[in-house]
Protein backbone atom coordinates (compact mmCIF):
# COMPACT_ATOMS: atom_id res chain seq x y z
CA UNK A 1 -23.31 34.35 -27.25
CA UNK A 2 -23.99 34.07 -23.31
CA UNK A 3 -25.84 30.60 -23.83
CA UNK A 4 -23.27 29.12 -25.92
CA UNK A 5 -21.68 27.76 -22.83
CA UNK A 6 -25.04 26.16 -21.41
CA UNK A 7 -25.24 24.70 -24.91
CA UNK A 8 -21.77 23.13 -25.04
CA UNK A 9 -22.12 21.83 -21.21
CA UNK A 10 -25.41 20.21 -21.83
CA UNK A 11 -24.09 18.28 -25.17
CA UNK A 12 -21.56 17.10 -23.19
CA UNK A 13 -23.71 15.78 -19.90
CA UNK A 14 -26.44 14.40 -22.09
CA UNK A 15 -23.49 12.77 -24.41
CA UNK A 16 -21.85 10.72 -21.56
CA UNK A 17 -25.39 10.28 -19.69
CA UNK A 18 -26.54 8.66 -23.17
CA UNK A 19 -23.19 6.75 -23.37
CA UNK A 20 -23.90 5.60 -19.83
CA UNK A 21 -27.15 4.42 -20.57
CA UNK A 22 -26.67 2.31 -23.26
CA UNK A 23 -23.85 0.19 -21.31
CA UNK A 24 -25.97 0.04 -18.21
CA UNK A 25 -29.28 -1.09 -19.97
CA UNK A 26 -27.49 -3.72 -22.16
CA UNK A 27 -25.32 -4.83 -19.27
CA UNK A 28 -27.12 -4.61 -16.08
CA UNK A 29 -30.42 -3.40 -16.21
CA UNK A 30 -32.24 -4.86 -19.21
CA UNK A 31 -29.98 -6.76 -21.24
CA UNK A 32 -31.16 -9.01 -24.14
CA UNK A 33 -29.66 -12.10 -22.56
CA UNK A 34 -28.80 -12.54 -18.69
CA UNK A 35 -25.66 -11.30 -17.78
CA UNK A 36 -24.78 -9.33 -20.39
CA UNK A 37 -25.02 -8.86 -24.70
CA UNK A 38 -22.83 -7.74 -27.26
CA UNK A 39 -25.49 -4.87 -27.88
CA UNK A 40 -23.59 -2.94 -25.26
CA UNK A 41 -20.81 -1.92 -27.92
CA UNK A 42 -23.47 0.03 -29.52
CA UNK A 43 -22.21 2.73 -26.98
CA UNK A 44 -18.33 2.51 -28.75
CA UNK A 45 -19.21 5.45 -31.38
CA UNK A 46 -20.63 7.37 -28.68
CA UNK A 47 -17.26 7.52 -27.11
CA UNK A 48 -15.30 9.08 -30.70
CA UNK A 49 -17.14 12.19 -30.24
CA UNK A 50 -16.26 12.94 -26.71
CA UNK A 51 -12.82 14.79 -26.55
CA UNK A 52 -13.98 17.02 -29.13
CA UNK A 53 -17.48 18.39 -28.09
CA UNK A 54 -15.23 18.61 -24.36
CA UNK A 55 -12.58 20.89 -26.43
CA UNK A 56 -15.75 23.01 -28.40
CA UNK A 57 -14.40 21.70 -31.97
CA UNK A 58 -17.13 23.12 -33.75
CA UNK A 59 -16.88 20.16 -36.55
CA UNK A 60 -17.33 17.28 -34.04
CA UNK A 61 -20.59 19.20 -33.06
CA UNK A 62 -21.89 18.56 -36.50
CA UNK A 63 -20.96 15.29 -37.06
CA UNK A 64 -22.10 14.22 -33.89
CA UNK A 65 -25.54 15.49 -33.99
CA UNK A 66 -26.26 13.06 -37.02
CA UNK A 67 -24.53 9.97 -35.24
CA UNK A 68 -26.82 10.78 -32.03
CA UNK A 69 -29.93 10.48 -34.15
CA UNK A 70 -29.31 6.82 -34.43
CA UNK A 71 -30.06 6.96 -30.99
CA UNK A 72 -33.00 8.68 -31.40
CA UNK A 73 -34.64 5.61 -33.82
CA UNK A 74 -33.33 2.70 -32.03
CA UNK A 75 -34.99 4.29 -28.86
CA UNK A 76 -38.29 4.89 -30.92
CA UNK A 77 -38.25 1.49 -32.14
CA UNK A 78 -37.39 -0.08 -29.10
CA UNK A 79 -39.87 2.02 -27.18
CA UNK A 80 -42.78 1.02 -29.46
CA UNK A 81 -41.63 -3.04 -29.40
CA UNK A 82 -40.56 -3.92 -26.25
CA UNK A 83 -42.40 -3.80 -22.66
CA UNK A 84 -41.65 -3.19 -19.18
CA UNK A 85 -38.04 -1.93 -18.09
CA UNK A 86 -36.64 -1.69 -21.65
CA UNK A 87 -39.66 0.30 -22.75
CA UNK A 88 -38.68 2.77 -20.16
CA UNK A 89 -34.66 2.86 -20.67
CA UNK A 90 -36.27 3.53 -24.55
CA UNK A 91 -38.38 6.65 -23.47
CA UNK A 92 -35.10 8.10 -21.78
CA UNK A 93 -32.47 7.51 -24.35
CA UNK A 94 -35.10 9.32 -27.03
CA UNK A 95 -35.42 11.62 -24.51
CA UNK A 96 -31.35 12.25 -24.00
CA UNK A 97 -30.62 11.60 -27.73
CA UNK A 98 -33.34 14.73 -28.21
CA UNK A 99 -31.57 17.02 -25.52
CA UNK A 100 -27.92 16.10 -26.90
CA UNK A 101 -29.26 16.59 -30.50
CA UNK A 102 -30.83 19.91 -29.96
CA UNK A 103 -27.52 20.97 -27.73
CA UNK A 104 -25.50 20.30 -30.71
CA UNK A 105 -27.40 21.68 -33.20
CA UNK A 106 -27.70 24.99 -31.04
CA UNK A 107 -23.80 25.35 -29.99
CA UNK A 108 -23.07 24.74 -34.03
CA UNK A 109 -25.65 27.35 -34.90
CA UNK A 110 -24.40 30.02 -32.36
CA UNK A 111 -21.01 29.62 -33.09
CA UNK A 112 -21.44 29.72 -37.07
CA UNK A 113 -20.17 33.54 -37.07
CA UNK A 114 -16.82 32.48 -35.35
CA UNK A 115 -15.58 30.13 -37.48
């Protein structure tokens, strides 16, 4: 149980990076139109899951690794469509929606005998 910690620190960090991410690329960096697009509340469910993987609520960890797989096709589909900037903010949220997937999966998995 020694890298059940790791597991529930890097779900959280690569949640809120991911969360980031989307609000900076459809705000600032590369959004669909200049100055800004609605696309940017597709970060909102991102933000239900927070207080609970932060508490360890073994539940949210579930739940939450299906939600973040969204991310995980969105930034495949994106990353295969679009060019330049966006194809790269694509390539890292499928890489952070991997690492926060796999986090969450692992922390629910390791803490199966607990609950």
């Amino acid at each position: 149980m020694g890298y059940v910690p790791i597991f529930r620190s890097t779900a959280f960090a690569a949640l809120v990076t991911l969360l980031a991410l989307c609000l900076l690329w459809e705000l600032w960096l590369a959004p669909l139109r200049p100055g800004g697009s609605l696309l940017a509340l597709k970060a909102a469910p991102l933000a239900l899951p927070l207080a609970g993987i932060y508490a360890g609520r073994r539940y949210t960890y579930q739940w939450s690794s299906l939600l973040v797989l969204a991310y995980f096709a969105e930034g495949a589909v994106r990353a295969w469509s679009e060019s330049g900037v966006s194809q790269v903010l694509a390539a890292a949220e499928i890489a952070l929606s991997v690492i926060c997937f796999s986090s969450l999966v692992a922390y629910a998995r390791l803490t199966r005998a607990a609950a």
